[in-house]
PDB file of N, CA and C in Angstrom:
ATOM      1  N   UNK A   1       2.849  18.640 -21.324  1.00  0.00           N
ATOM      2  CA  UNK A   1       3.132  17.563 -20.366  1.00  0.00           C
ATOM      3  C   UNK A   1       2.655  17.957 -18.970  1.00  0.00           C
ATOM      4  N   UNK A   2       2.934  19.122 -18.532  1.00  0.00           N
ATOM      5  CA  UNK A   2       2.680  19.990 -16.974  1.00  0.00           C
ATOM      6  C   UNK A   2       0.828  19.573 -16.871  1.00  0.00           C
ATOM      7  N   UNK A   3       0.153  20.044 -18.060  1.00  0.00           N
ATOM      8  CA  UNK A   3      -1.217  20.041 -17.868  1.00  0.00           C
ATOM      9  C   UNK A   3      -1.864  18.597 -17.423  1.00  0.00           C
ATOM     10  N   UNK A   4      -1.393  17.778 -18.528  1.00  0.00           N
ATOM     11  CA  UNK A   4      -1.288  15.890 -18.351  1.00  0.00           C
ATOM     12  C   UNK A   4      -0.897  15.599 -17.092  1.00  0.00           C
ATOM     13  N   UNK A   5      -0.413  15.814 -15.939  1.00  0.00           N
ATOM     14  CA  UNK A   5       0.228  15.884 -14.822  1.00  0.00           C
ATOM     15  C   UNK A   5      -1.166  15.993 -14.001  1.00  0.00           C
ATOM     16  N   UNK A   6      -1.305  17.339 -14.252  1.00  0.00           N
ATOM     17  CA  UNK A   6      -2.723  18.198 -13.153  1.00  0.00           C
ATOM     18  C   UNK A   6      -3.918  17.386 -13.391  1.00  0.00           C
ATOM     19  N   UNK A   7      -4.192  16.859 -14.558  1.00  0.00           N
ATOM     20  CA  UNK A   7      -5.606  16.642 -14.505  1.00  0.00           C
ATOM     21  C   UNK A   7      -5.655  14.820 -14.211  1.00  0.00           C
ATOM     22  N   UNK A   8      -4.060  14.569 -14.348  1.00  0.00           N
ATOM     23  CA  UNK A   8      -4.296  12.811 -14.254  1.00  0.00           C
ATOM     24  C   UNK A   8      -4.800  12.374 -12.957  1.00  0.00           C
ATOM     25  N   UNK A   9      -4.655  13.272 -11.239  1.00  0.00           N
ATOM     26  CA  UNK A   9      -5.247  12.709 -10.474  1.00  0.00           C
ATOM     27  C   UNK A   9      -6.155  13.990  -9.740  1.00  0.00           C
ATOM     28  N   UNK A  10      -6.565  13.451  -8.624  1.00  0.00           N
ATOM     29  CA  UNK A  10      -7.622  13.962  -7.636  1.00  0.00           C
ATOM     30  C   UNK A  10      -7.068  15.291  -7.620  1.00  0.00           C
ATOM     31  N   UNK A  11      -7.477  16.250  -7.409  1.00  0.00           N
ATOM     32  CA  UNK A  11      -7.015  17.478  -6.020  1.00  0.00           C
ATOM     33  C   UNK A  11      -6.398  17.162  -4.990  1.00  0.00           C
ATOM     34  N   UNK A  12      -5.526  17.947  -4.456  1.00  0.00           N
ATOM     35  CA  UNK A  12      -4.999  17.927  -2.761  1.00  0.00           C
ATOM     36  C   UNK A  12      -6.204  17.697  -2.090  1.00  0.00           C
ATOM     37  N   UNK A  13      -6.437  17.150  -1.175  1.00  0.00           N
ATOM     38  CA  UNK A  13      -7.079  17.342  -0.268  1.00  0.00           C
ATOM     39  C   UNK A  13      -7.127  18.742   0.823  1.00  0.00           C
ATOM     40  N   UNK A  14      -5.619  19.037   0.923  1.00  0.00           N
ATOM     41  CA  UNK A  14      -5.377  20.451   1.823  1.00  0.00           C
ATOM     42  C   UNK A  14      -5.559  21.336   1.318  1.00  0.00           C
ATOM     43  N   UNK A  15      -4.359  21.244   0.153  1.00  0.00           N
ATOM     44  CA  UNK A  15      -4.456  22.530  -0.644  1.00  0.00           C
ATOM     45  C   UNK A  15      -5.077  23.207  -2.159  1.00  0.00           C
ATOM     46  N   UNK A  16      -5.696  21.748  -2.444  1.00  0.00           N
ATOM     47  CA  UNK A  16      -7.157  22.049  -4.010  1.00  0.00           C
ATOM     48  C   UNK A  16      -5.917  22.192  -5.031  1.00  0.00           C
ATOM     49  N   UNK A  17      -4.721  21.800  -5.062  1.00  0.00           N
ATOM     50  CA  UNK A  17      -3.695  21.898  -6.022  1.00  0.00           C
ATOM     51  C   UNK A  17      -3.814  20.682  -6.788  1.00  0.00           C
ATOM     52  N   UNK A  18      -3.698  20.263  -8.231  1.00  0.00           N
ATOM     53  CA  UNK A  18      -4.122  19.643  -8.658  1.00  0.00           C
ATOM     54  C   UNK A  18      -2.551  18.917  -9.439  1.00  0.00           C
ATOM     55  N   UNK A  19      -1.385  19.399  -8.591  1.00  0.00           N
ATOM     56  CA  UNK A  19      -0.033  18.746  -9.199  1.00  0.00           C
ATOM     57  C   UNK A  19       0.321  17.427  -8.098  1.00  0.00           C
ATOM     58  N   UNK A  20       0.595  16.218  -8.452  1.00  0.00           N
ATOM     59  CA  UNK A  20       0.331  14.957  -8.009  1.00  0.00           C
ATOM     60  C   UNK A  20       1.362  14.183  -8.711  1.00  0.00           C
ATOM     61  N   UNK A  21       2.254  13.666  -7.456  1.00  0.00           N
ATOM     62  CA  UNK A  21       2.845  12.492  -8.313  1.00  0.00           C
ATOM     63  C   UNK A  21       3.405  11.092  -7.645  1.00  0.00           C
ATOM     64  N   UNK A  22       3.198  10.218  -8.618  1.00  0.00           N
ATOM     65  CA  UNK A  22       2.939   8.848  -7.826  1.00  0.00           C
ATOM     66  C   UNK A  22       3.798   8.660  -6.829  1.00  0.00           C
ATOM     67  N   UNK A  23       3.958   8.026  -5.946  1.00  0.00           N
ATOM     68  CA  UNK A  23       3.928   7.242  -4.733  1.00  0.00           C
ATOM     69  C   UNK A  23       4.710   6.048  -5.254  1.00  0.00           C
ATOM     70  N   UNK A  24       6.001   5.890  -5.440  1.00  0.00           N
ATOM     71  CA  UNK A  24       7.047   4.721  -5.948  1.00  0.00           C
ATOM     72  C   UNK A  24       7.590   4.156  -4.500  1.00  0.00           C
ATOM     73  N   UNK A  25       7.337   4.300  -3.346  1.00  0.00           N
ATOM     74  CA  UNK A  25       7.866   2.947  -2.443  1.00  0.00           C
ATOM     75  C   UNK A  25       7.770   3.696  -1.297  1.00  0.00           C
ATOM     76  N   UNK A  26       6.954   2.881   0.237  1.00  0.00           N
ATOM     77  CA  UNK A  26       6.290   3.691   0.833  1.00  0.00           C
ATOM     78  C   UNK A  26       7.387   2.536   1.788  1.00  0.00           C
ATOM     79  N   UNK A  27       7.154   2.634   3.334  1.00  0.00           N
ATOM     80  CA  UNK A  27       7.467   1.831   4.297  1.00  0.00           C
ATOM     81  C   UNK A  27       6.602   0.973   4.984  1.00  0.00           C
ATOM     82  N   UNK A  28       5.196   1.449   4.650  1.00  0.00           N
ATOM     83  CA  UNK A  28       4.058   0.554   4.828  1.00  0.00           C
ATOM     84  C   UNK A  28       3.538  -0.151   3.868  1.00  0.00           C
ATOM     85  N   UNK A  29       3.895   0.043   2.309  1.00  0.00           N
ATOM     86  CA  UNK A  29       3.499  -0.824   1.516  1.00  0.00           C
ATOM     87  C   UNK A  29       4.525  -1.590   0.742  1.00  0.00           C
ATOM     88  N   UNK A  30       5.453  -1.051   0.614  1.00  0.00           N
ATOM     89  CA  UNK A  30       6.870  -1.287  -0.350  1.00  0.00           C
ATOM     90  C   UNK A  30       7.228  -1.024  -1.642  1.00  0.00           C
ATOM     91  N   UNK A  31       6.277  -1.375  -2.552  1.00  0.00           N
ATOM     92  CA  UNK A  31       6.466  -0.992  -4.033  1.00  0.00           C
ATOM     93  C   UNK A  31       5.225  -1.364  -4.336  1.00  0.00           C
ATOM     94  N   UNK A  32       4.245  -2.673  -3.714  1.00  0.00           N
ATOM     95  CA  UNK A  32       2.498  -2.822  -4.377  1.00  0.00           C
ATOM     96  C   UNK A  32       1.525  -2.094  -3.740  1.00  0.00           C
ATOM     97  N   UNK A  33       1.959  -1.786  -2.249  1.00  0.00           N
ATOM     98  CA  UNK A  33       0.653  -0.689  -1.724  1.00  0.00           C
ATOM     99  C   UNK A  33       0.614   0.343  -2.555  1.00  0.00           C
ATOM    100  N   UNK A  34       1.454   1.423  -2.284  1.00  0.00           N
ATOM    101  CA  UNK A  34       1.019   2.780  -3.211  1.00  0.00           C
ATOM    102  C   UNK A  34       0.303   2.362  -4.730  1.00  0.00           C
ATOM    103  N   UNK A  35       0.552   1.043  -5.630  1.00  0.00           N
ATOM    104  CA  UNK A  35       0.198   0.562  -6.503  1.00  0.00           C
ATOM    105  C   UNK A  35      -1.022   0.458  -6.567  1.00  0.00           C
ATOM    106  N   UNK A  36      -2.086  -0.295  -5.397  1.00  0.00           N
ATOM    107  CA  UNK A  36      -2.755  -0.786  -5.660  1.00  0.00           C
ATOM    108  C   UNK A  36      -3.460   0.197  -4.917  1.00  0.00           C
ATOM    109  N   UNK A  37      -3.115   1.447  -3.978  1.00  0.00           N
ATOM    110  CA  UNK A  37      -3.923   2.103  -3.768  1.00  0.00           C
ATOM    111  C   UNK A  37      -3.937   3.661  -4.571  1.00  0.00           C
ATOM    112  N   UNK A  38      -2.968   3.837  -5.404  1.00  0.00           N
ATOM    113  CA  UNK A  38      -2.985   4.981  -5.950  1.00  0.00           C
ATOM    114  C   UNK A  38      -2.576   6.273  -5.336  1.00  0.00           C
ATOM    115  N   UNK A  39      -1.612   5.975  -4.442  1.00  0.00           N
ATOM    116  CA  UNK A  39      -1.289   6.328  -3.315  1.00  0.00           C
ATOM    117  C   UNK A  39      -0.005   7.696  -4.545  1.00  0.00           C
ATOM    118  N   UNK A  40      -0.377   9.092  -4.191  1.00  0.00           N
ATOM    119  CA  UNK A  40       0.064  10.288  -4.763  1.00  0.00           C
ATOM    120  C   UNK A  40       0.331  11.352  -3.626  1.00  0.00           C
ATOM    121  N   UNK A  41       1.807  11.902  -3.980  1.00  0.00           N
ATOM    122  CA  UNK A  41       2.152  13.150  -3.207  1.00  0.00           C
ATOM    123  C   UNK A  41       1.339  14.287  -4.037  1.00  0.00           C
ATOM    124  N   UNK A  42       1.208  15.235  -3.162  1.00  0.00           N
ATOM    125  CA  UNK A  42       0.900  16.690  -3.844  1.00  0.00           C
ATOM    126  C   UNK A  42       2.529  17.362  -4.353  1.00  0.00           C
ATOM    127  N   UNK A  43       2.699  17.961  -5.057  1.00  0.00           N
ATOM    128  CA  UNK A  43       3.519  18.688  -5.655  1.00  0.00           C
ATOM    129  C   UNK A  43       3.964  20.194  -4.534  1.00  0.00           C
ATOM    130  N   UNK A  44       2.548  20.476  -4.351  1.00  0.00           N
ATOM    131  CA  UNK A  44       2.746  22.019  -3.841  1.00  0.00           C
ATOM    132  C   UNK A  44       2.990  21.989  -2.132  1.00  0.00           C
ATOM    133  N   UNK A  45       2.313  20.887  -1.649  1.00  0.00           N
ATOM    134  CA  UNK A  45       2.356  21.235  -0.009  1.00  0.00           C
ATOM    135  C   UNK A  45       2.900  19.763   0.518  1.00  0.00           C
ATOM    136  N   UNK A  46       2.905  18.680  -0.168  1.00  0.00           N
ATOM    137  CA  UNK A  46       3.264  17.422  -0.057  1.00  0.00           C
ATOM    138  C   UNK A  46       2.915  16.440   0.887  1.00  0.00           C
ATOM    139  N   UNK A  47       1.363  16.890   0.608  1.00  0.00           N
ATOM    140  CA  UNK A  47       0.187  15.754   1.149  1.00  0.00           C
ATOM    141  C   UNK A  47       0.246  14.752   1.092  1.00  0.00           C
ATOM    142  N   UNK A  48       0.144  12.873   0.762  1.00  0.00           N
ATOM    143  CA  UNK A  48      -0.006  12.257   0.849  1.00  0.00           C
ATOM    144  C   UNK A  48      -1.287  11.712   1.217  1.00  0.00           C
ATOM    145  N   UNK A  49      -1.919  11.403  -0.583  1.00  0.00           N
ATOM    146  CA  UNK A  49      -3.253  10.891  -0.393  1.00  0.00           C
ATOM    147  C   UNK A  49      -3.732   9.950  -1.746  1.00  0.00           C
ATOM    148  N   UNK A  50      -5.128   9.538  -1.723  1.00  0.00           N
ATOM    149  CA  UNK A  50      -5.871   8.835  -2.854  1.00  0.00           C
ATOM    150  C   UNK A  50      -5.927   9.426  -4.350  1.00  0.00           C
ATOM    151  N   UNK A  51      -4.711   9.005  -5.269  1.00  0.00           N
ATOM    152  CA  UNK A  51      -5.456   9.923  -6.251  1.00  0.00           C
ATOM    153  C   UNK A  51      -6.256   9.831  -6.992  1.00  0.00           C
ATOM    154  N   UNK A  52      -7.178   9.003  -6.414  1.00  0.00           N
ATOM    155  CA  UNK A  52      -8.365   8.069  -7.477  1.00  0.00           C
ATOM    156  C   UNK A  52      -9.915   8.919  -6.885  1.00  0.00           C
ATOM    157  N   UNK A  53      -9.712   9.224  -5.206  1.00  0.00           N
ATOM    158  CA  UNK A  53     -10.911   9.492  -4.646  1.00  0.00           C
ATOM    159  C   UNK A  53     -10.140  11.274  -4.225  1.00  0.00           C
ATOM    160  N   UNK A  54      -8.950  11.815  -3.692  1.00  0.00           N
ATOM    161  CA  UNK A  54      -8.639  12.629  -3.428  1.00  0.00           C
ATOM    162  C   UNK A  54      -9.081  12.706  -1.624  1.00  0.00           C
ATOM    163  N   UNK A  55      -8.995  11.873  -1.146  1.00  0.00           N
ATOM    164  CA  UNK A  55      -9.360  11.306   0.165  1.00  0.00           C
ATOM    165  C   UNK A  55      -7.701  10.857   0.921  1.00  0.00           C
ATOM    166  N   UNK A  56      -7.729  10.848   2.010  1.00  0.00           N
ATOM    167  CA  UNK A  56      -6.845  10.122   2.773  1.00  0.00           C
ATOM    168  C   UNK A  56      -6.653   8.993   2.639  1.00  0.00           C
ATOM    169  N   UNK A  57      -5.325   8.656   2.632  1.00  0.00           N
ATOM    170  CA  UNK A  57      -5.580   6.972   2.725  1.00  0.00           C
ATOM    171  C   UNK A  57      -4.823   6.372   3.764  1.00  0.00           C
ATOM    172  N   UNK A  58      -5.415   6.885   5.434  1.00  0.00           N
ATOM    173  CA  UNK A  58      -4.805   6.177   6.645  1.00  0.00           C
ATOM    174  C   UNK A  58      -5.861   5.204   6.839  1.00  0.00           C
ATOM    175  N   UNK A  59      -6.931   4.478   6.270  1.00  0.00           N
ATOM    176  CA  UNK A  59      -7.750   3.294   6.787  1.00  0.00           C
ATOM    177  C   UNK A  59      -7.683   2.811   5.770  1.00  0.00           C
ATOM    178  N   UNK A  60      -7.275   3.079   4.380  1.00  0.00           N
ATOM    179  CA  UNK A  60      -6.694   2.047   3.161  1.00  0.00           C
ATOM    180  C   UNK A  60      -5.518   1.128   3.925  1.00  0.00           C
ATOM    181  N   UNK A  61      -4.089   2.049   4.143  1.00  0.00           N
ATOM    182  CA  UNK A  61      -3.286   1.920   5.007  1.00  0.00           C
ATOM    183  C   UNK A  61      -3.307   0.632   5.842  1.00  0.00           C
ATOM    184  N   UNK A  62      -4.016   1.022   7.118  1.00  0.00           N
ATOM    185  CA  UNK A  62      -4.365  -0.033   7.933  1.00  0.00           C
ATOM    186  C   UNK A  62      -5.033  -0.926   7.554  1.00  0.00           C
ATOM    187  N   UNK A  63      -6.380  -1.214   6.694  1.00  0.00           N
ATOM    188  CA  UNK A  63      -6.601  -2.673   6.310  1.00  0.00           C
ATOM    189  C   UNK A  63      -5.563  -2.688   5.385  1.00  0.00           C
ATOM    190  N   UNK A  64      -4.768  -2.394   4.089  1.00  0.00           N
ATOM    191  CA  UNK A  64      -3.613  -3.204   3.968  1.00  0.00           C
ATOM    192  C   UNK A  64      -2.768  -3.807   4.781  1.00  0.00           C
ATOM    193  N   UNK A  65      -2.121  -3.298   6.035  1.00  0.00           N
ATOM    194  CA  UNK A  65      -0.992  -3.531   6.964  1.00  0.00           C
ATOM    195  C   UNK A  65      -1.486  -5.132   7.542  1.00  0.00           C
ATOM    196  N   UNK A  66      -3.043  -4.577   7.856  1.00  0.00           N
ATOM    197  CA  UNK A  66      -4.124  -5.660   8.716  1.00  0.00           C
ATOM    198  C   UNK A  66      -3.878  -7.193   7.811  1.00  0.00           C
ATOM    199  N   UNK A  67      -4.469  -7.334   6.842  1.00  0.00           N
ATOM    200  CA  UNK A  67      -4.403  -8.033   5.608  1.00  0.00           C
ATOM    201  C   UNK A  67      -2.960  -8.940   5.749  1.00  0.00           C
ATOM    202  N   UNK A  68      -1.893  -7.643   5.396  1.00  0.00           N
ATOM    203  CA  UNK A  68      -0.553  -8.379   5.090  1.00  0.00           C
ATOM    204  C   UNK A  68      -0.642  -9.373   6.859  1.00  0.00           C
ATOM    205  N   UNK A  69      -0.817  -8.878   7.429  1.00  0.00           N
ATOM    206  CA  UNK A  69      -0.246  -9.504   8.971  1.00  0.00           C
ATOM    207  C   UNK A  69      -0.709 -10.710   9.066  1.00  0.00           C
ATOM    208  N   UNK A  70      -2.319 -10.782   8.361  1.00  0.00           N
ATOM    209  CA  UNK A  70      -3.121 -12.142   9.158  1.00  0.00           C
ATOM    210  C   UNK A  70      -2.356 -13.196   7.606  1.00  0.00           C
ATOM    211  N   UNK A  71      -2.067 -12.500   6.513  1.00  0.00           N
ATOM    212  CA  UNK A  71      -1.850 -13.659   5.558  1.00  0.00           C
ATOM    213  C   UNK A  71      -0.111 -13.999   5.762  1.00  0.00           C
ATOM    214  N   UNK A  72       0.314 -13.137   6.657  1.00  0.00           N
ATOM    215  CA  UNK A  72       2.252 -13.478   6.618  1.00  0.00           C
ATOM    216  C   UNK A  72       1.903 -15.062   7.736  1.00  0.00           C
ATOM    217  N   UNK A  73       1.006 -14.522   8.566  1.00  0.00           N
ATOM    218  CA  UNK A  73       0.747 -15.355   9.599  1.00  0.00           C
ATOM    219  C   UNK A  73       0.602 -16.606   9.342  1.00  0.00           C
ATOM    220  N   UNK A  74      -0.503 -16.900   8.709  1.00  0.00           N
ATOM    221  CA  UNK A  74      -1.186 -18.090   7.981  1.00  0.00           C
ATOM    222  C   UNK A  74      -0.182 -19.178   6.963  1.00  0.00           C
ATOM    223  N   UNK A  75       1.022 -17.866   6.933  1.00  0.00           N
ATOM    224  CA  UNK A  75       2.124 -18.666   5.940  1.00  0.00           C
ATOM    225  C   UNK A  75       2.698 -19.078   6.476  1.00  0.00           C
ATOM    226  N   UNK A  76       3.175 -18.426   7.630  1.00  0.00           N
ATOM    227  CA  UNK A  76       4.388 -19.399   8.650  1.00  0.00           C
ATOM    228  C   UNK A  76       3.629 -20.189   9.293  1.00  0.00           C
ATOM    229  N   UNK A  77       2.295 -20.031   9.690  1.00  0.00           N
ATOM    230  CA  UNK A  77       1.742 -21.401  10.136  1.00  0.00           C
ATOM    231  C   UNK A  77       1.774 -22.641   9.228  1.00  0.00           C
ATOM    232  N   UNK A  78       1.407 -22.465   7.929  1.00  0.00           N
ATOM    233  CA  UNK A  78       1.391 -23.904   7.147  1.00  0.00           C
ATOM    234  C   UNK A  78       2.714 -24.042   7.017  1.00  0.00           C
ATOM    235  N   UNK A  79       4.044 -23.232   6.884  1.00  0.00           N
ATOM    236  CA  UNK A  79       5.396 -23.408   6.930  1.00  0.00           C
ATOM    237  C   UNK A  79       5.666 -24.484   8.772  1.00  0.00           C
ATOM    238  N   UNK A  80       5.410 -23.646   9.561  1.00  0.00           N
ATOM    239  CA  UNK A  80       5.595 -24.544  11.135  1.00  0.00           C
ATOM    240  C   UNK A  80       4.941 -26.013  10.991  1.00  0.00           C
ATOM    241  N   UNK A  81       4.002 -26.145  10.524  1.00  0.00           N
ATOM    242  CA  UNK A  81       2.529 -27.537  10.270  1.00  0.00           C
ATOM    243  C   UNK A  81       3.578 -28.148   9.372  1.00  0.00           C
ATOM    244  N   UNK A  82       4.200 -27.762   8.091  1.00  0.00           N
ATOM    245  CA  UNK A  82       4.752 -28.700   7.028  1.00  0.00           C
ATOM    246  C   UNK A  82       5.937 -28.908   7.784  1.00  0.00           C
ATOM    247  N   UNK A  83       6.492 -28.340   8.257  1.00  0.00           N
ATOM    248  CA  UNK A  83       7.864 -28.690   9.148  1.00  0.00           C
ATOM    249  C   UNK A  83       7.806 -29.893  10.287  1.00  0.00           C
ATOM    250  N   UNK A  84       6.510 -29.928  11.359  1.00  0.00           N
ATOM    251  CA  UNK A  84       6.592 -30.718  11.713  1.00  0.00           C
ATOM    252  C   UNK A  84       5.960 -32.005  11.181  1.00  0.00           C
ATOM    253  N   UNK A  85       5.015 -31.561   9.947  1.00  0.00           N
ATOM    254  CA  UNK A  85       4.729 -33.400   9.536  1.00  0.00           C
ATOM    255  C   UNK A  85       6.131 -33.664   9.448  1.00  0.00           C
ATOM    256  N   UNK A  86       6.878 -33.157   8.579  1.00  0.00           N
ATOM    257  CA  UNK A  86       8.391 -33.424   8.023  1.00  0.00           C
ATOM    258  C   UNK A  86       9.181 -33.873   8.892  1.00  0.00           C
ATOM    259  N   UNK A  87       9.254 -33.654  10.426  1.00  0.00           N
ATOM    260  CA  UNK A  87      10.124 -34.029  11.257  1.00  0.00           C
ATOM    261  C   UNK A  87       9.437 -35.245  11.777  1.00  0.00           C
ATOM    262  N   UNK A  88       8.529 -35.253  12.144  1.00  0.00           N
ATOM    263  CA  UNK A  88       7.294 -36.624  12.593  1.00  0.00           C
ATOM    264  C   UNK A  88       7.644 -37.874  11.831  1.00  0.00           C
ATOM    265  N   UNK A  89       7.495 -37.337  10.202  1.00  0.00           N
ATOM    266  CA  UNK A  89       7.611 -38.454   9.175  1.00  0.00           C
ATOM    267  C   UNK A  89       9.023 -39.004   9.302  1.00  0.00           C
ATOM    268  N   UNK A  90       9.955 -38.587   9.802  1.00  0.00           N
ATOM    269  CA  UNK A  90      11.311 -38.438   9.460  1.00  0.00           C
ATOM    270  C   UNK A  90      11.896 -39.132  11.075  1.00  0.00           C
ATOM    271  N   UNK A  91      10.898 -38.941  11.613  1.00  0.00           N
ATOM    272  CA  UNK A  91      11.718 -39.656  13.084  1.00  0.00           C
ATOM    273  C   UNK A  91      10.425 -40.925  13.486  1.00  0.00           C
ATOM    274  N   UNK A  92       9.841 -41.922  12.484  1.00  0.00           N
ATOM    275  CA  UNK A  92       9.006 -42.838  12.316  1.00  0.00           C
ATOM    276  C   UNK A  92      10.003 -44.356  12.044  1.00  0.00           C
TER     277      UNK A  92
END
């Protein structure tokens, strides 16, 4: 099982240690970022990185954060827009 562990992701980036384990709920992603980015602690020094590329993932990170912001946005706008047809229609 230990070996299945080492070889399922990247290397550390710091420390070339090859023990890695997933990334279950971050504060910047919640439970689908680390998901969808593969987002893995190191075991030995407790890096935080890609375990697909073995790369950093602070500009994965930020265009996710980027992303979530402009589409939360876009929601409360058509939420504000449907609210006031709704009040418009409603005081006719």
């Amino acid at each position: 099982m230990q070996n299945q562990l080492q070889n399922q992701y990247a290397p550390c980036p710091k420390c070339s240690q090859s023990i890695a384990q997933k990334v279950g709920f971050t504060w910047w992603g919640g439970v689908l970022g680390p998901k969808l980015m593969t987002h893995v602690k190191c075991g030995a020094c407790g890096t935080a990185y890609n375990g697909k590329t073995g790369k950093d993932n602070t500009t994965n990170i930020a265009i996710y954060l980027i992303v979530s912001a402009v589409i939360a946005f876009f929601l409360m706008l058509v939420v504000f827009f449907a609210l006031g047809v709704l009040t418009y229609v409603s005081n006719r």
